[in-house]
PDB file of N, CA and C in Angstrom:
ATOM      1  N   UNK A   1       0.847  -1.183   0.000  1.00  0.00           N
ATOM      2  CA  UNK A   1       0.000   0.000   0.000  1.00  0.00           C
ATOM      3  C   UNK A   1       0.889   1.241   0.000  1.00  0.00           C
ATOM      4  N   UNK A   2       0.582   1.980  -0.856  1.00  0.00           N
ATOM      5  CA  UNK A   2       1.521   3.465  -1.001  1.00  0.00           C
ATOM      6  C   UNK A   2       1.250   4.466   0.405  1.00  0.00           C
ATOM      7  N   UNK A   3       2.030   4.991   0.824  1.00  0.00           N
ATOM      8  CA  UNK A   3       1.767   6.036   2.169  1.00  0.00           C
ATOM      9  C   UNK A   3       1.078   7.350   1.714  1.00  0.00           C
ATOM     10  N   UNK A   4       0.524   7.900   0.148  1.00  0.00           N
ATOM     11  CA  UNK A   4       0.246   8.685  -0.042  1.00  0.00           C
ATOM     12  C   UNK A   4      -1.102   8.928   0.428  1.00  0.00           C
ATOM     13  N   UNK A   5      -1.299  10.187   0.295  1.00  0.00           N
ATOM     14  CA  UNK A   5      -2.658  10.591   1.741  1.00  0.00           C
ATOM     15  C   UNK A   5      -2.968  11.598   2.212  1.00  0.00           C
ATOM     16  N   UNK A   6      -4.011  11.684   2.652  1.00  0.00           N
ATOM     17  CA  UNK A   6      -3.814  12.766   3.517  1.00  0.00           C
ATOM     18  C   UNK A   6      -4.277  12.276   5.121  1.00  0.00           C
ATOM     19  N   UNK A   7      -3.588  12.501   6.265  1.00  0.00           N
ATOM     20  CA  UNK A   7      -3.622  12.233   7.360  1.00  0.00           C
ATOM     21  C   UNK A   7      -4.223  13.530   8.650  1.00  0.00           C
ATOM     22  N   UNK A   8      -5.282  12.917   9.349  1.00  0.00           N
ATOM     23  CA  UNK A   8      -5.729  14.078  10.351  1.00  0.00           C
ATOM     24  C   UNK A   8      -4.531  13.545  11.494  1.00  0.00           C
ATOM     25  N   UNK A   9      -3.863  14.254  12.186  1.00  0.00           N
ATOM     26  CA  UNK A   9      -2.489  14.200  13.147  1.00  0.00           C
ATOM     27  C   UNK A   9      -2.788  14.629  14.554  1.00  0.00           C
ATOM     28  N   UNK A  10      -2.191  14.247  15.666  1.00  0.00           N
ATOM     29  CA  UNK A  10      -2.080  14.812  16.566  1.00  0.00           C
ATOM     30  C   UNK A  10      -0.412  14.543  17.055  1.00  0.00           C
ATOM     31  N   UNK A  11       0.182  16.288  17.434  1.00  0.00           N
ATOM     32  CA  UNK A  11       1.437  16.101  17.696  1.00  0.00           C
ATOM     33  C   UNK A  11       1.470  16.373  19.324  1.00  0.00           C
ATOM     34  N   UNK A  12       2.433  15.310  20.019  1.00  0.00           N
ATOM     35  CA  UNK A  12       1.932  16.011  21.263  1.00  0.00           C
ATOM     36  C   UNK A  12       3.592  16.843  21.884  1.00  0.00           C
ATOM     37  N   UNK A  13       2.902  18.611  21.529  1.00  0.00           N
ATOM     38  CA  UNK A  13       4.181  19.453  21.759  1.00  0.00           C
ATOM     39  C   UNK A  13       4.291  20.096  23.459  1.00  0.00           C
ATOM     40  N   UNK A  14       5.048  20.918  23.642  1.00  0.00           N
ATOM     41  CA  UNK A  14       4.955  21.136  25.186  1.00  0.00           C
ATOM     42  C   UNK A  14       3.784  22.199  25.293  1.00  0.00           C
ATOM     43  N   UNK A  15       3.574  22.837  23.859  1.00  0.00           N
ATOM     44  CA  UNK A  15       2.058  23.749  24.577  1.00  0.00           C
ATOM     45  C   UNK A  15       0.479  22.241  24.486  1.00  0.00           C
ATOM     46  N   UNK A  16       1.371  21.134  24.459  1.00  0.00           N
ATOM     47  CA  UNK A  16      -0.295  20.806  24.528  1.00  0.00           C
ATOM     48  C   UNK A  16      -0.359  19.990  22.999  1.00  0.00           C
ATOM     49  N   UNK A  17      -1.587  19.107  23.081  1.00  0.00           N
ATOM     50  CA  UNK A  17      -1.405  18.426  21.995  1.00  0.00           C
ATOM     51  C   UNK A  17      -2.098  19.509  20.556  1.00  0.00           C
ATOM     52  N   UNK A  18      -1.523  19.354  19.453  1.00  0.00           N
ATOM     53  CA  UNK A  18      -1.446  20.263  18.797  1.00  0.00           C
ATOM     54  C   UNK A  18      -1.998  19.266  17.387  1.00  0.00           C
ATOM     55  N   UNK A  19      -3.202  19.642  16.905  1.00  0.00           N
ATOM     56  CA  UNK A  19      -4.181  18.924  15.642  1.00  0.00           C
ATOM     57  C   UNK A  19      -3.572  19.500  14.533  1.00  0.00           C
ATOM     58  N   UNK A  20      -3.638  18.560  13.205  1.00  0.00           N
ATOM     59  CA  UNK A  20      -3.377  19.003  11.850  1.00  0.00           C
ATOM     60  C   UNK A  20      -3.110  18.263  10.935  1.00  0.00           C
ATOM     61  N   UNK A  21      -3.351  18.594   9.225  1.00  0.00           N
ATOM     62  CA  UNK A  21      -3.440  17.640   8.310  1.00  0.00           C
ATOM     63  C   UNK A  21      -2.383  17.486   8.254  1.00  0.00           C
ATOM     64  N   UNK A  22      -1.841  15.992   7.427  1.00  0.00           N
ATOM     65  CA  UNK A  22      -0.406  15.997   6.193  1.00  0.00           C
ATOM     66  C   UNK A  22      -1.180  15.456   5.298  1.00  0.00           C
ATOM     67  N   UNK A  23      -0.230  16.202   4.449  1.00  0.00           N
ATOM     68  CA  UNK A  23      -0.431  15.597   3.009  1.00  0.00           C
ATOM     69  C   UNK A  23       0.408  15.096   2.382  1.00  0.00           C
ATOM     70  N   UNK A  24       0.622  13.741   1.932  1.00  0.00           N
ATOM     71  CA  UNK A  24       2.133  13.295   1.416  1.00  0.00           C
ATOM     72  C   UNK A  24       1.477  13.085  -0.166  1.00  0.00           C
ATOM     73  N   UNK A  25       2.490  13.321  -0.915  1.00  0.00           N
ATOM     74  CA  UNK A  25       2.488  12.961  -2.090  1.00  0.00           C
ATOM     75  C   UNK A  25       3.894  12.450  -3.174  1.00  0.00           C
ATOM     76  N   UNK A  26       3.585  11.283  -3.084  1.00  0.00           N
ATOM     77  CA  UNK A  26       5.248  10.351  -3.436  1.00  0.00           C
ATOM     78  C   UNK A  26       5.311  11.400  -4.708  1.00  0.00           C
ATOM     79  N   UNK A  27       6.774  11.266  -5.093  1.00  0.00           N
ATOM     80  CA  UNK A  27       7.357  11.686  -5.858  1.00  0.00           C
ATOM     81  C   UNK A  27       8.386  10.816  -6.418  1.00  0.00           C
ATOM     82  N   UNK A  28       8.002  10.085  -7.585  1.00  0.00           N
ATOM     83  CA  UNK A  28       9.308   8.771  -7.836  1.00  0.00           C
ATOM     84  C   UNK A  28       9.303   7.799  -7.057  1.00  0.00           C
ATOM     85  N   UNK A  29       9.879   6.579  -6.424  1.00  0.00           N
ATOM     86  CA  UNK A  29      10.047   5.692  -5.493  1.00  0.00           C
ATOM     87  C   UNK A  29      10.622   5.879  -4.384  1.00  0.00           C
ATOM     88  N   UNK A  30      11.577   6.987  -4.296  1.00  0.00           N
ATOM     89  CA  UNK A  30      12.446   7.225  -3.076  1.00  0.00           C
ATOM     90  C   UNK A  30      12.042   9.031  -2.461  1.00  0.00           C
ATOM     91  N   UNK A  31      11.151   9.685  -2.900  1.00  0.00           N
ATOM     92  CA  UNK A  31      10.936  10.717  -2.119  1.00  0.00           C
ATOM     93  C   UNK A  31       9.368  11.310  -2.131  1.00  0.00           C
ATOM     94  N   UNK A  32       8.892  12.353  -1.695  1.00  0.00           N
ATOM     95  CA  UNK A  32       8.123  12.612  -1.425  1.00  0.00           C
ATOM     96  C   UNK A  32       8.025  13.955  -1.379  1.00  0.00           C
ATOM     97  N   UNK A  33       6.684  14.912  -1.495  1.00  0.00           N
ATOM     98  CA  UNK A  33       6.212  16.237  -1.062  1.00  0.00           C
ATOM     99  C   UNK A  33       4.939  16.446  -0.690  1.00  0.00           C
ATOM    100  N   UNK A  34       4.229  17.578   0.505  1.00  0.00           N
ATOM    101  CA  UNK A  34       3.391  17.585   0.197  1.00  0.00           C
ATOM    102  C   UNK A  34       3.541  18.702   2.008  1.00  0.00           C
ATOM    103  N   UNK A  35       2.713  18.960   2.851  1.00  0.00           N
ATOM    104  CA  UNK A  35       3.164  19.865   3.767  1.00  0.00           C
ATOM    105  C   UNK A  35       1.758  19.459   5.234  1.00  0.00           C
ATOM    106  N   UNK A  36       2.171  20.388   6.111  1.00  0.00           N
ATOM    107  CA  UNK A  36       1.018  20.295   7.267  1.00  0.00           C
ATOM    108  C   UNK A  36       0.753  20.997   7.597  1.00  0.00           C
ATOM    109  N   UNK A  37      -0.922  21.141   7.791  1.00  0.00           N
ATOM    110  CA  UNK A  37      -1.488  22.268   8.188  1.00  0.00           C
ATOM    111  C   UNK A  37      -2.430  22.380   9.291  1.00  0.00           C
ATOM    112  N   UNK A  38      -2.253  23.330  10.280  1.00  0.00           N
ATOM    113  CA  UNK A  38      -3.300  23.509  11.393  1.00  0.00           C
ATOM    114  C   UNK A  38      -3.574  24.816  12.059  1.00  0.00           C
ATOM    115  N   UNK A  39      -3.877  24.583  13.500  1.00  0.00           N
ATOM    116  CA  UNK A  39      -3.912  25.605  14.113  1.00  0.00           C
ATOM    117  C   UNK A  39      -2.754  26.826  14.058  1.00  0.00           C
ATOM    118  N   UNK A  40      -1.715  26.451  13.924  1.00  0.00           N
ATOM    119  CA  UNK A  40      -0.295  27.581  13.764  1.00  0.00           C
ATOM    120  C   UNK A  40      -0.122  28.002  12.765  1.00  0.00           C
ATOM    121  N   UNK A  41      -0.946  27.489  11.183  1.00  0.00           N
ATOM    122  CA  UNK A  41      -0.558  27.680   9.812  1.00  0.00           C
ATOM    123  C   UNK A  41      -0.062  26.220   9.006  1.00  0.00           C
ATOM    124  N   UNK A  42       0.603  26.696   7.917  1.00  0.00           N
ATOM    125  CA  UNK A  42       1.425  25.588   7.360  1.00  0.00           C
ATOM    126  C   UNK A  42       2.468  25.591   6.856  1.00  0.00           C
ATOM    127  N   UNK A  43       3.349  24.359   7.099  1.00  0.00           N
ATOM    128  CA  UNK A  43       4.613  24.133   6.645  1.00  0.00           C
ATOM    129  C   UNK A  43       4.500  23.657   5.511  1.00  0.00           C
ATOM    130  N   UNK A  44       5.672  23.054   4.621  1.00  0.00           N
ATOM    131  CA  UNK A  44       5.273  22.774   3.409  1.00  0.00           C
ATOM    132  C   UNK A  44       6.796  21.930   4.289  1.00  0.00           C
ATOM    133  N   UNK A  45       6.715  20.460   3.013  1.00  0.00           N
ATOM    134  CA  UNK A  45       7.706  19.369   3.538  1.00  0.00           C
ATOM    135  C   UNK A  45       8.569  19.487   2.788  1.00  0.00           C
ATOM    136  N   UNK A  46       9.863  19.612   3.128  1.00  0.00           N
ATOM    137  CA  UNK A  46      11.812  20.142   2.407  1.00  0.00           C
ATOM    138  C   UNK A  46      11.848  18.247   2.856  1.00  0.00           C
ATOM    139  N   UNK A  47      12.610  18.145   1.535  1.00  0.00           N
ATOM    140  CA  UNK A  47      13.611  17.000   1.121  1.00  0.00           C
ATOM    141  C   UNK A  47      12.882  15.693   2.189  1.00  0.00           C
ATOM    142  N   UNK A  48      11.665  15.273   1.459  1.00  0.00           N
ATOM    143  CA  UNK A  48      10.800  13.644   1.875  1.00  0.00           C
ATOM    144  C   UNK A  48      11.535  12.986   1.060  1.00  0.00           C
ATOM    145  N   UNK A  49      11.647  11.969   2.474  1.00  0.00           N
ATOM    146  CA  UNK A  49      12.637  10.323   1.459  1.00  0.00           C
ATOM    147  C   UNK A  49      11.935   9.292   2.040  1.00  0.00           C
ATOM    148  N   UNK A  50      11.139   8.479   1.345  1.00  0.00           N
ATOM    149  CA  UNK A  50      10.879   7.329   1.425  1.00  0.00           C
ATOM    150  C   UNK A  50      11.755   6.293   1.244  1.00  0.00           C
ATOM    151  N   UNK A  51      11.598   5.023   2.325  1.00  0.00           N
ATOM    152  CA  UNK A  51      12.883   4.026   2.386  1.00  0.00           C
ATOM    153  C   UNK A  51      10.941   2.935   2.739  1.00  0.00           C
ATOM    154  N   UNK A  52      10.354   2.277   1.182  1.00  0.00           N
ATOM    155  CA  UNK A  52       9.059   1.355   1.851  1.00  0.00           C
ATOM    156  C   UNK A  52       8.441   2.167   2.352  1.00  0.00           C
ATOM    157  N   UNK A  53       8.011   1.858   3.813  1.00  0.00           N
ATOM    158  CA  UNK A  53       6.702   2.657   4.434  1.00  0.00           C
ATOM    159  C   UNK A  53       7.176   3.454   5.760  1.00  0.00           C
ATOM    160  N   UNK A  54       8.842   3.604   5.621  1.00  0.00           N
ATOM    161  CA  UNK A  54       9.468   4.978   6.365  1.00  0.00           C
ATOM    162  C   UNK A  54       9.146   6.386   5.472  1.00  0.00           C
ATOM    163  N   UNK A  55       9.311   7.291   6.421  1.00  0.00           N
ATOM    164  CA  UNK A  55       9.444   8.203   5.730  1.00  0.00           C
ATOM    165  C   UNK A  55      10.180   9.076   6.360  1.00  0.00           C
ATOM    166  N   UNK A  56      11.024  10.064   5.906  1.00  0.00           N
ATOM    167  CA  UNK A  56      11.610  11.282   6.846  1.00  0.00           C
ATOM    168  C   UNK A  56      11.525  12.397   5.945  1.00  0.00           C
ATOM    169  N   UNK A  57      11.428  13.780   6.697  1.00  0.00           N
ATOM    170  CA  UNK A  57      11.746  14.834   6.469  1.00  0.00           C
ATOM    171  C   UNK A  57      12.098  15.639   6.981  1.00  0.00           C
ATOM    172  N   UNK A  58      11.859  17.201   6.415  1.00  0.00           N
ATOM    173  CA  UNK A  58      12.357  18.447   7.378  1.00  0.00           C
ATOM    174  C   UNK A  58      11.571  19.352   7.137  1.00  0.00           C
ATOM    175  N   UNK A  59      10.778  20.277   8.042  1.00  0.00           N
ATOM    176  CA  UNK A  59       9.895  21.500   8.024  1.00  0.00           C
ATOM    177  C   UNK A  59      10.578  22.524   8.311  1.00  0.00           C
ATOM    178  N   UNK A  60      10.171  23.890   8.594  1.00  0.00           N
ATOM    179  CA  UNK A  60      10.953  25.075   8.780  1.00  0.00           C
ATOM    180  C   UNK A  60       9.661  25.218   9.643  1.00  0.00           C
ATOM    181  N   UNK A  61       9.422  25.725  11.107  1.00  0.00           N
ATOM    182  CA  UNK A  61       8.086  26.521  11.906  1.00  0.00           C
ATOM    183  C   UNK A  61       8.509  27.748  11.637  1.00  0.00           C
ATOM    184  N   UNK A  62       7.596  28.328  11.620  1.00  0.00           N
ATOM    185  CA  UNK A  62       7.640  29.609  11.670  1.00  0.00           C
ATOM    186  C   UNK A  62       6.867  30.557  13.440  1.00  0.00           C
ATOM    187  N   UNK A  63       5.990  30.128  13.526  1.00  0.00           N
ATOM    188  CA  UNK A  63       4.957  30.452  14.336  1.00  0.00           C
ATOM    189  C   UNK A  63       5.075  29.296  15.818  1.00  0.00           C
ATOM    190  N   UNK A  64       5.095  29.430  16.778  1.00  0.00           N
ATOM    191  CA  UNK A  64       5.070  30.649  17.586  1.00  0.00           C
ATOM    192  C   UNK A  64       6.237  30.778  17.880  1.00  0.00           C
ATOM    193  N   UNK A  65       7.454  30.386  17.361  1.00  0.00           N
ATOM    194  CA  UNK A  65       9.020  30.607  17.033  1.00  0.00           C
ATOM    195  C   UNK A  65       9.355  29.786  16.011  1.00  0.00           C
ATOM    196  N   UNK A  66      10.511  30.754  15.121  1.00  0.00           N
ATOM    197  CA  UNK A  66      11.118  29.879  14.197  1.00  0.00           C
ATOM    198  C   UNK A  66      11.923  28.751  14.810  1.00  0.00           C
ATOM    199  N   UNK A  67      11.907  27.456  13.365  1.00  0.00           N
ATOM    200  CA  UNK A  67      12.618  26.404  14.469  1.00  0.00           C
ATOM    201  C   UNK A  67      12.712  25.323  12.846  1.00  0.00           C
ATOM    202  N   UNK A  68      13.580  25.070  13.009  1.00  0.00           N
ATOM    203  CA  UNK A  68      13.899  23.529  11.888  1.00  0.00           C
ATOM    204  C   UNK A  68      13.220  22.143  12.808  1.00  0.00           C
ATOM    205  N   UNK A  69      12.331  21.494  12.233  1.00  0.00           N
ATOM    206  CA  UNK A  69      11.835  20.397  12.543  1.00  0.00           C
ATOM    207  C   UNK A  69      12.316  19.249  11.818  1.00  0.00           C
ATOM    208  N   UNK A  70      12.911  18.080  12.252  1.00  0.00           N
ATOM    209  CA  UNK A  70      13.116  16.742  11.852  1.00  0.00           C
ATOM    210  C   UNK A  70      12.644  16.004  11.959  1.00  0.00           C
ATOM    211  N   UNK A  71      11.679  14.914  10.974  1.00  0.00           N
ATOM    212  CA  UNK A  71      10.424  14.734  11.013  1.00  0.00           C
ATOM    213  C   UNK A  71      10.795  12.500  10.435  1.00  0.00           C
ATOM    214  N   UNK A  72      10.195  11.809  11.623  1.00  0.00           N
ATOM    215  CA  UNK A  72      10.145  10.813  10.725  1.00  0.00           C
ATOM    216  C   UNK A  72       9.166   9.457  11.206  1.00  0.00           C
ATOM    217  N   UNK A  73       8.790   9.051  10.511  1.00  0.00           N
ATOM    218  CA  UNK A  73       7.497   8.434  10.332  1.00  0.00           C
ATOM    219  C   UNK A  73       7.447   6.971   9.531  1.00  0.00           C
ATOM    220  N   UNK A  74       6.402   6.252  10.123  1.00  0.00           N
ATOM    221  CA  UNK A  74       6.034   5.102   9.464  1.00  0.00           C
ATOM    222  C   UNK A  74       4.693   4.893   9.660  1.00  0.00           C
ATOM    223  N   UNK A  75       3.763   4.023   8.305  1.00  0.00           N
ATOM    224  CA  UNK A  75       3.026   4.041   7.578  1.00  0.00           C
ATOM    225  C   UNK A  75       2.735   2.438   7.542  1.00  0.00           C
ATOM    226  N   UNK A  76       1.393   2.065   8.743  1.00  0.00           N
ATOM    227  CA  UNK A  76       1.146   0.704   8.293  1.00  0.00           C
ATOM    228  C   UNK A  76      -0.148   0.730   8.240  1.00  0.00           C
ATOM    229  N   UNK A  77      -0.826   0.418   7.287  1.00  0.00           N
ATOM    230  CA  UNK A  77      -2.140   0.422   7.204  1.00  0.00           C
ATOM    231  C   UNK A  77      -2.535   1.959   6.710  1.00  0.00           C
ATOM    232  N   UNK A  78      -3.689   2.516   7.296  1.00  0.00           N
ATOM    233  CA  UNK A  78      -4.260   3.901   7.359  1.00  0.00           C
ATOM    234  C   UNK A  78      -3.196   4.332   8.532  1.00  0.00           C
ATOM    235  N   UNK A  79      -2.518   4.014   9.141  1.00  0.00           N
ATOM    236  CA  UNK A  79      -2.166   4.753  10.694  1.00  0.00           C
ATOM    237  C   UNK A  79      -0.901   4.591  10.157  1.00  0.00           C
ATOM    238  N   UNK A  80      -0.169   6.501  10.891  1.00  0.00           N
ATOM    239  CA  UNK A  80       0.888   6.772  10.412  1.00  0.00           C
ATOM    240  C   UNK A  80       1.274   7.458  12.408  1.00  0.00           C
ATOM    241  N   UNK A  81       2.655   6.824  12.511  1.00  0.00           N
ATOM    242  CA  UNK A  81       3.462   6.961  13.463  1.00  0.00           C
ATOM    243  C   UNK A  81       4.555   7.027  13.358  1.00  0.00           C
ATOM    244  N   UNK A  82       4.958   8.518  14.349  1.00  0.00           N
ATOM    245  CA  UNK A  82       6.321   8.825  14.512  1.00  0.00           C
ATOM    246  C   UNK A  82       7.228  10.365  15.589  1.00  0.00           C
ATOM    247  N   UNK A  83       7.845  10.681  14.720  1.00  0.00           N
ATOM    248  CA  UNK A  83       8.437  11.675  15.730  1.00  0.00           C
ATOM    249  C   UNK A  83       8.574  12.485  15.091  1.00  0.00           C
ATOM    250  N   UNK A  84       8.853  13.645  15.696  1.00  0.00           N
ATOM    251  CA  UNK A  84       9.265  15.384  15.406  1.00  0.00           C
ATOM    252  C   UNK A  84      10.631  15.665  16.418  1.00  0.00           C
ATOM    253  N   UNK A  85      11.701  15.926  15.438  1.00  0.00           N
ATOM    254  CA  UNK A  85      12.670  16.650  16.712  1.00  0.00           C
ATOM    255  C   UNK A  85      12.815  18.063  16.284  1.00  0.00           C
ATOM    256  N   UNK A  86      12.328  18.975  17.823  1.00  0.00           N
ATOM    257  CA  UNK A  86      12.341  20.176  17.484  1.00  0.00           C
ATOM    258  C   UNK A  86      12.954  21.000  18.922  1.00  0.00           C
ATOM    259  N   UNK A  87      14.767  21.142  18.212  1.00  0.00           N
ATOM    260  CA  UNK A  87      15.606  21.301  18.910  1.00  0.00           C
ATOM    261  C   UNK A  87      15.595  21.527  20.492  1.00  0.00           C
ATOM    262  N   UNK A  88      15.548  22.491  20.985  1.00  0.00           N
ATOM    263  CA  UNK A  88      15.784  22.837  22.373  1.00  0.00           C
ATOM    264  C   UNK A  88      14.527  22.244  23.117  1.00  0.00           C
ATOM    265  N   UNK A  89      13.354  21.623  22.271  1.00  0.00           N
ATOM    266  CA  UNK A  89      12.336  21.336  22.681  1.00  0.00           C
ATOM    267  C   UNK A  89      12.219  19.466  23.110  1.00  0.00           C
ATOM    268  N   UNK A  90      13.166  18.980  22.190  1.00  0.00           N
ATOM    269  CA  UNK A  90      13.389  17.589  22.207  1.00  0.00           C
ATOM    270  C   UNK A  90      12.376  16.957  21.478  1.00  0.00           C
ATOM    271  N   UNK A  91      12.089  15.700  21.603  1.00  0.00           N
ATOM    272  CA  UNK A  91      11.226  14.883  20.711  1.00  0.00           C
ATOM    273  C   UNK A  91      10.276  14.746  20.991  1.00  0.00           C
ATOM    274  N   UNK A  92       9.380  15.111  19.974  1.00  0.00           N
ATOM    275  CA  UNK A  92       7.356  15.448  20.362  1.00  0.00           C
ATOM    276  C   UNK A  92       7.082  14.064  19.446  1.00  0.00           C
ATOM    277  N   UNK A  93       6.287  12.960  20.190  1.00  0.00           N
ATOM    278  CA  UNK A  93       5.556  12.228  18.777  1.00  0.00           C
ATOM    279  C   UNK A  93       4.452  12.935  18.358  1.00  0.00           C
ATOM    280  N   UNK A  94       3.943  11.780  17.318  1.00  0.00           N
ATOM    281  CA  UNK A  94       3.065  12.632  16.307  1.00  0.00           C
ATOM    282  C   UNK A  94       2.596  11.039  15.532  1.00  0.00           C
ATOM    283  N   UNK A  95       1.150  11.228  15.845  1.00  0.00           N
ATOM    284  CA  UNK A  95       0.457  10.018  15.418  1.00  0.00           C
ATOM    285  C   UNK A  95      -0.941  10.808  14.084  1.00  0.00           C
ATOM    286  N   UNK A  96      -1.650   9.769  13.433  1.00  0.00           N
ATOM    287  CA  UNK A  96      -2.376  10.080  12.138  1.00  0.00           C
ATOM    288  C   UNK A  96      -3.239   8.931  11.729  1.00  0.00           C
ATOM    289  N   UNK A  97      -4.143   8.777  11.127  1.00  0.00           N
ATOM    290  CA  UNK A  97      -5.212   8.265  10.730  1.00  0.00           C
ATOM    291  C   UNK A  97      -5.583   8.772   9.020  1.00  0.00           C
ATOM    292  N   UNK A  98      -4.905   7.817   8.349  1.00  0.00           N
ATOM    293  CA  UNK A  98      -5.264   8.064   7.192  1.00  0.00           C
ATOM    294  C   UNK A  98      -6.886   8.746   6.833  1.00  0.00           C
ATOM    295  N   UNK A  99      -7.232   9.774   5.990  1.00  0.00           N
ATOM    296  CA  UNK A  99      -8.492   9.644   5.526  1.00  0.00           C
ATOM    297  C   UNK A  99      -9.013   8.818   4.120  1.00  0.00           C
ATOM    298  N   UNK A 100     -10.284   8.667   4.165  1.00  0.00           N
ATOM    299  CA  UNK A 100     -11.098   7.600   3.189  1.00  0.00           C
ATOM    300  C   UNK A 100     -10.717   8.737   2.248  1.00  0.00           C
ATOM    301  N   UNK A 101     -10.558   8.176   0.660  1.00  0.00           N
ATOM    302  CA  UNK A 101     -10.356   8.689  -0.665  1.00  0.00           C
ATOM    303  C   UNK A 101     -11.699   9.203  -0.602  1.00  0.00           C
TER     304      UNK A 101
END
């Protein structure tokens, strides 16, 4: 099954658990684009690499401080699990529920 999708998310950050879409959209066999959006706005996803039903990337936050996010994830079924490292903040997971086409 391809990981492409769009996923409703919950990340759980230190203000609190924090709701929002992804949208992945493969690109070739080994990468990916597509971004997340919620309550803070949206990121758009820098350099997705698919390795199967891993995935990693990198966001830029902007809101409510700038911050480089390192982002990586796996994809079994509809349900997508993983992590966010967002520096001085340390590692937030971040779980998802594919939606129906």
């Amino acid at each position: 099954m391809s990981v492409a999708g769009t996923y409703d998310c919950v990340t759980d950050t230190p203000l609190g658990r924090q709701k929002g879409v992804l949208t992945i959209t493969p690109e070739g066999v080994d990468s990916f684009t597509g971004n997340i959006s919620g309550d803070l706005g949206s990121m758009a996803i820098k350099d997705g690499r698919l390795s199967g039903n891993a995935l990693a990337w990198n966001m830029r936050m902007t809101m409510p401080m700038p911050m480089d996010l390192d982002c990586k994830a796996t994809v079994e079924g509809d349900r997508l699990e993983g992590t966010i490292k967002a520096g001085m903040f340390g590692t937030m997971t971040l779980t998802g529920t594919r939606r129906a086409a």
